[in-house]
C-alpha atoms as a PDB file:
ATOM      1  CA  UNK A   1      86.826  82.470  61.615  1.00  0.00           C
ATOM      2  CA  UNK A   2      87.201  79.419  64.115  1.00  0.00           C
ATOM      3  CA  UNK A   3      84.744  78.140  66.041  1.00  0.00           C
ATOM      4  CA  UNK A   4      83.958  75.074  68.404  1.00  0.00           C
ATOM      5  CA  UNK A   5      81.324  73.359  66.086  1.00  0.00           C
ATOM      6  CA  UNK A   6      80.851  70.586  68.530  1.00  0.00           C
ATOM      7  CA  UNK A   7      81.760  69.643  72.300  1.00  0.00           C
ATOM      8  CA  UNK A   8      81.228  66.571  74.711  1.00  0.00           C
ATOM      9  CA  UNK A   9      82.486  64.300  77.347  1.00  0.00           C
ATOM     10  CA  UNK A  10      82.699  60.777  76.657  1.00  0.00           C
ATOM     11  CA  UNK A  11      83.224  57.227  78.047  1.00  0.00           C
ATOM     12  CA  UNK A  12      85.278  56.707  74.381  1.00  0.00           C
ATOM     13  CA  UNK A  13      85.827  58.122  71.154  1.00  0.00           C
ATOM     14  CA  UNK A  14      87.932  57.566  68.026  1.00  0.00           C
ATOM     15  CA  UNK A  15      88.214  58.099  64.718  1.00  0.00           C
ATOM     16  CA  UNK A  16      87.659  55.856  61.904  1.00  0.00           C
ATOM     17  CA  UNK A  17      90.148  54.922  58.788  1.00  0.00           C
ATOM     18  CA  UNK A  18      87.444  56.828  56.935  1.00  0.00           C
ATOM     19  CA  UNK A  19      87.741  60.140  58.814  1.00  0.00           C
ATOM     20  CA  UNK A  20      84.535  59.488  60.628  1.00  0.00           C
ATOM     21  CA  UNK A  21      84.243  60.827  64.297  1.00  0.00           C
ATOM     22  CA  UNK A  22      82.763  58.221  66.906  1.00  0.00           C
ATOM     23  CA  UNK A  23      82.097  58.879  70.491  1.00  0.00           C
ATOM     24  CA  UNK A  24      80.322  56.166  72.769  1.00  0.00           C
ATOM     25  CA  UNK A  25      78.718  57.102  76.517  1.00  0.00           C
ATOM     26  CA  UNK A  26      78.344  61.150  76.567  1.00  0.00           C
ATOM     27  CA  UNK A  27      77.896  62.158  79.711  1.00  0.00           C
ATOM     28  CA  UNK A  28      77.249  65.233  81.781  1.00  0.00           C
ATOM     29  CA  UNK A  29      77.416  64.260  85.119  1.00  0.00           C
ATOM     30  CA  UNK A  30      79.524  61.834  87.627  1.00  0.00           C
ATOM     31  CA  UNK A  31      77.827  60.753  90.802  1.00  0.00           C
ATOM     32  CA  UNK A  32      80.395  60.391  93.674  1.00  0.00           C
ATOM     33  CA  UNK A  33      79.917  58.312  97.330  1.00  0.00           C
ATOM     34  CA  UNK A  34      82.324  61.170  99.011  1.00  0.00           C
ATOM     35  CA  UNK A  35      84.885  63.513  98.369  1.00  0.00           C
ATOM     36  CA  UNK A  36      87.789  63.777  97.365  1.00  0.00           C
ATOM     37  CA  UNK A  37      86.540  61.368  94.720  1.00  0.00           C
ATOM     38  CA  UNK A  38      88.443  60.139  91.570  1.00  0.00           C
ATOM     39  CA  UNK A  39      86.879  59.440  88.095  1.00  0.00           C
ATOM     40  CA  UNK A  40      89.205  56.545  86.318  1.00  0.00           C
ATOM     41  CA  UNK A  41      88.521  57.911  83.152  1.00  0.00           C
ATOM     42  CA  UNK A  42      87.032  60.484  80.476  1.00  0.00           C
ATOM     43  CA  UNK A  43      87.610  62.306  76.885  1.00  0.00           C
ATOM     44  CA  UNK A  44      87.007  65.281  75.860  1.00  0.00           C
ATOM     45  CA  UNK A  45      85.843  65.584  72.513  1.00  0.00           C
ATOM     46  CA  UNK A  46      85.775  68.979  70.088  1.00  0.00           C
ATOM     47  CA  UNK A  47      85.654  69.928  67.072  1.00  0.00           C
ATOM     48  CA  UNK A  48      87.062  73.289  65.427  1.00  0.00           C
ATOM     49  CA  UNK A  49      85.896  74.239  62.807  1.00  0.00           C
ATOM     50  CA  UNK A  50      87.225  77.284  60.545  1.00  0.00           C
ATOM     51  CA  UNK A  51      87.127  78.826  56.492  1.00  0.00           C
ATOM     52  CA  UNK A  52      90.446  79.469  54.481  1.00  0.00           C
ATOM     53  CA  UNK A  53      91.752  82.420  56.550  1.00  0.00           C
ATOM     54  CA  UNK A  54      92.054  80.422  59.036  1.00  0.00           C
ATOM     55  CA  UNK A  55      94.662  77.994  57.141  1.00  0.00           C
ATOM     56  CA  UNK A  56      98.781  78.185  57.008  1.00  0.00           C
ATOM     57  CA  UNK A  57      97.998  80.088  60.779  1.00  0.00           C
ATOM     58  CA  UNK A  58      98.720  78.914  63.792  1.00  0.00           C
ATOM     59  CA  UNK A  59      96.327  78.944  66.689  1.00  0.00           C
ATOM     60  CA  UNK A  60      96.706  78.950  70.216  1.00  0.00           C
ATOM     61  CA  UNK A  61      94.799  76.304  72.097  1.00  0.00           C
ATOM     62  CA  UNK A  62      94.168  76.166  75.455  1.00  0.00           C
ATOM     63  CA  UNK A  63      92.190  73.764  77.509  1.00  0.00           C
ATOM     64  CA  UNK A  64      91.499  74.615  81.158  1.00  0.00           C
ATOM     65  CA  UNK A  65      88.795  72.672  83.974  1.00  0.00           C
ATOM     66  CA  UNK A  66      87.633  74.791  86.685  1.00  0.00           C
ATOM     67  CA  UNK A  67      85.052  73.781  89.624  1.00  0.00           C
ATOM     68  CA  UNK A  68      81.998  76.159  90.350  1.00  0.00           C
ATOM     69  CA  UNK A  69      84.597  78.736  92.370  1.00  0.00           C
ATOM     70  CA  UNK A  70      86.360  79.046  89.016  1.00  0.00           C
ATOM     71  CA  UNK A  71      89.800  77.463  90.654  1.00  0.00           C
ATOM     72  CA  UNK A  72      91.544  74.793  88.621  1.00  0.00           C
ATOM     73  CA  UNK A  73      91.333  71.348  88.563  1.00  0.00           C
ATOM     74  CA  UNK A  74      93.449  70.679  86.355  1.00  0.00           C
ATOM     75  CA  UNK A  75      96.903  72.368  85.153  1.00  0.00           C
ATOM     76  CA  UNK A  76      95.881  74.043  82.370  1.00  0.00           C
ATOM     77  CA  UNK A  77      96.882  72.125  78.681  1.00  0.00           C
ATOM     78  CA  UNK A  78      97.913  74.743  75.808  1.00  0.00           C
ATOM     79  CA  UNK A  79      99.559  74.156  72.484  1.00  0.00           C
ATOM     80  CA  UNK A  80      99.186  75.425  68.818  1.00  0.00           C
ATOM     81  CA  UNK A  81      97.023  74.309  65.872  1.00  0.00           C
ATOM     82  CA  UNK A  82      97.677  74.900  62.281  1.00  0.00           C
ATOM     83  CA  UNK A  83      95.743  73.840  59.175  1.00  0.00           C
ATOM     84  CA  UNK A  84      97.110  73.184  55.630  1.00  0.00           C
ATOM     85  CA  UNK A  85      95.621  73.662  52.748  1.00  0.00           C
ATOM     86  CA  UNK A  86      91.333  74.475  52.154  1.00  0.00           C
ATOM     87  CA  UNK A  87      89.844  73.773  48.605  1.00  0.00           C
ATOM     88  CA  UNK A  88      88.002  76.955  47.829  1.00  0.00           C
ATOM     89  CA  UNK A  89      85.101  78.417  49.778  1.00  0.00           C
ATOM     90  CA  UNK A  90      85.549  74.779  51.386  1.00  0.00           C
ATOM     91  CA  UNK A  91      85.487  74.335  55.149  1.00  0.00           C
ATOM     92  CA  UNK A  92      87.903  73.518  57.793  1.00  0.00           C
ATOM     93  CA  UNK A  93      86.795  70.353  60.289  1.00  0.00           C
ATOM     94  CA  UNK A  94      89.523  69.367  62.972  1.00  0.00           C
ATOM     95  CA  UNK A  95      88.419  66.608  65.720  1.00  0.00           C
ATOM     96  CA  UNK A  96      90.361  66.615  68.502  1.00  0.00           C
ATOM     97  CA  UNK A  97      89.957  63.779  71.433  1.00  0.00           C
ATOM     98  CA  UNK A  98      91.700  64.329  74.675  1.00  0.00           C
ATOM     99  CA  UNK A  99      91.632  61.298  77.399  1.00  0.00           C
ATOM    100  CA  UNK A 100      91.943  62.205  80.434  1.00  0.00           C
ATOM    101  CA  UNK A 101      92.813  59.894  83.334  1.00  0.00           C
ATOM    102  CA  UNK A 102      92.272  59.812  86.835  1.00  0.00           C
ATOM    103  CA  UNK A 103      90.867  63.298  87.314  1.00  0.00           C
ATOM    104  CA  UNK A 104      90.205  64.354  91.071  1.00  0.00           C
ATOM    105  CA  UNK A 105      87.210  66.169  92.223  1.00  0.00           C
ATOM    106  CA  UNK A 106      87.534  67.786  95.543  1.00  0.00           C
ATOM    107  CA  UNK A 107      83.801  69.558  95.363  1.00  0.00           C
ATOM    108  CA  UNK A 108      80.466  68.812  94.324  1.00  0.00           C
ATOM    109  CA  UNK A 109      78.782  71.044  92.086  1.00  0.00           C
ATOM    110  CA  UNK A 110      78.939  72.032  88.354  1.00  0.00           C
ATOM    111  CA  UNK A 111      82.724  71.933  87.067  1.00  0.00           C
ATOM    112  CA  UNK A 112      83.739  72.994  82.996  1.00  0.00           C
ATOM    113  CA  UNK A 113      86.293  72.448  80.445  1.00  0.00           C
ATOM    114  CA  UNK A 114      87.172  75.625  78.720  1.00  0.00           C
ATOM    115  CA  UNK A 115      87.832  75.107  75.147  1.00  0.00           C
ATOM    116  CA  UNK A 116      90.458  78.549  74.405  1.00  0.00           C
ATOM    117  CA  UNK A 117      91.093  79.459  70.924  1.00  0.00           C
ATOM    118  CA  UNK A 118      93.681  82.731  70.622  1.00  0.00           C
ATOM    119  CA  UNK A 119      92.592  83.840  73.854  1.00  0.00           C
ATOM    120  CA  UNK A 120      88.706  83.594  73.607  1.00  0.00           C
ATOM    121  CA  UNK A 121      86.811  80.699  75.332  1.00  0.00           C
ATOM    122  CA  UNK A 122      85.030  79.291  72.276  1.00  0.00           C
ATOM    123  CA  UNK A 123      83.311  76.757  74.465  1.00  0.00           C
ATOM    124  CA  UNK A 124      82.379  75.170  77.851  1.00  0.00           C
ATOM    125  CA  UNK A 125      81.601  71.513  78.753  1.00  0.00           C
ATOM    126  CA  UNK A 126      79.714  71.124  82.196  1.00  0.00           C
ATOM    127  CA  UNK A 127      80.581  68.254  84.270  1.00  0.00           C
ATOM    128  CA  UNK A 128      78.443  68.086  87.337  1.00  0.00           C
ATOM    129  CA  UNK A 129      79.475  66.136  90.574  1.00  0.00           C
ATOM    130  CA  UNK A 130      76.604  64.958  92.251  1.00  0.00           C
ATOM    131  CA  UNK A 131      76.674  63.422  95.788  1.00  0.00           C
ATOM    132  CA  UNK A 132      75.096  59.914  95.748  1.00  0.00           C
ATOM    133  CA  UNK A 133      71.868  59.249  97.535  1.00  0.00           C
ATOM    134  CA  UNK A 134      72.100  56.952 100.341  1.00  0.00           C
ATOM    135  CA  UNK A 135      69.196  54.616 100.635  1.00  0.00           C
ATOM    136  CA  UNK A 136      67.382  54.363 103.672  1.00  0.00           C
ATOM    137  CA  UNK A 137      66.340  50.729 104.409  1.00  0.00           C
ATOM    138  CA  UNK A 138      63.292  50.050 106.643  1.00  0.00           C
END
C-alpha cells in the first residue's frame, strides 16, 4: 500500500550518485513585508513509499497548494508513477523533489501542498505566511 513516508519544504535538495536524499533549509513559514508577495524560490520534497503490490502499477499523482480558504494557488500538477521491479518482501522508496519558482501569495495565513496518491491526499505540507513586524523606533 503507498504511503507518503516523508514530506518537507526546502531552500534545496538533491540526490546523491549514491541514492542518498539531501535537503538543506526546511522551512515552514515565509515572512512577507505586504501582499501580494512573491517567494523566489522553494522545493517540495516527498517520499512514497510502497510493498510489491504496489509495483508494475501505475499511480496517479497529484500535487495541489491551497491558502487557508481552500482556493488554489497554484494550478494543480498531476501525472502517473510506476515502479519496476521489488526484491521480495523488500520495500518500495521513491524521492521525488519538485522546485518551484516564483510562487505568489495573495493572503496571509496557513497555506498546504496536497500530496494526492489515486485520489486520496496522503499528505499535507503547511506553509504559513506571516506578516512582518514593523519596528517601532523611539
Amino acid at each position: 500500500m503507498l504511503k507518503v513516508s516523508m514530506a518537507v519544504v526546502a531552500d534545496a535538495a538533491n540526490i546523491s550518485q549514491e541514492g542518498k536524499l539531501n535537503i538543506c533549509g526546511i522551512f515552514n513559514s515565509v515572512t512577507v513585508h505586504q501582499l501580494p508577495a512573491v517567494h523566489p524560490w522553494m522545493v517540495l520534497v516527498f517520499e512514497i513509499e510502497g510493498d510489491r503490490s504496489d509495483a508494475h502499477a501505475e499511480h496517479k499523482m497529484k500535487l495541489d497548494m491551497i491558502d487557508a480558504d481552500g482556493a488554489s494557488v497554484l494550478p494543480p500538477i498531476e501525472g502517473e508513477i510506476k515502479f519496476g521491479q521489488v526484491a521480495s518482501g523488500g520495500t518500495i522508496r521513491a524521492p521525488q523533489i519538485l522546485n518551484i519558482a516564483n510562487i505568489q501569495f495573495k493572503k496571509f495565513g496557513r497555506h498546504d501542498i496536497k500530496i494526492i496518491l489515486n485520489g486520496e491526499v496522503m499528505a499535507e505540507v503547511p506553509i504559513n505566511v506571516i506578516e512582518h513586524a514593523k519596528q517601532v523606533v523611539k
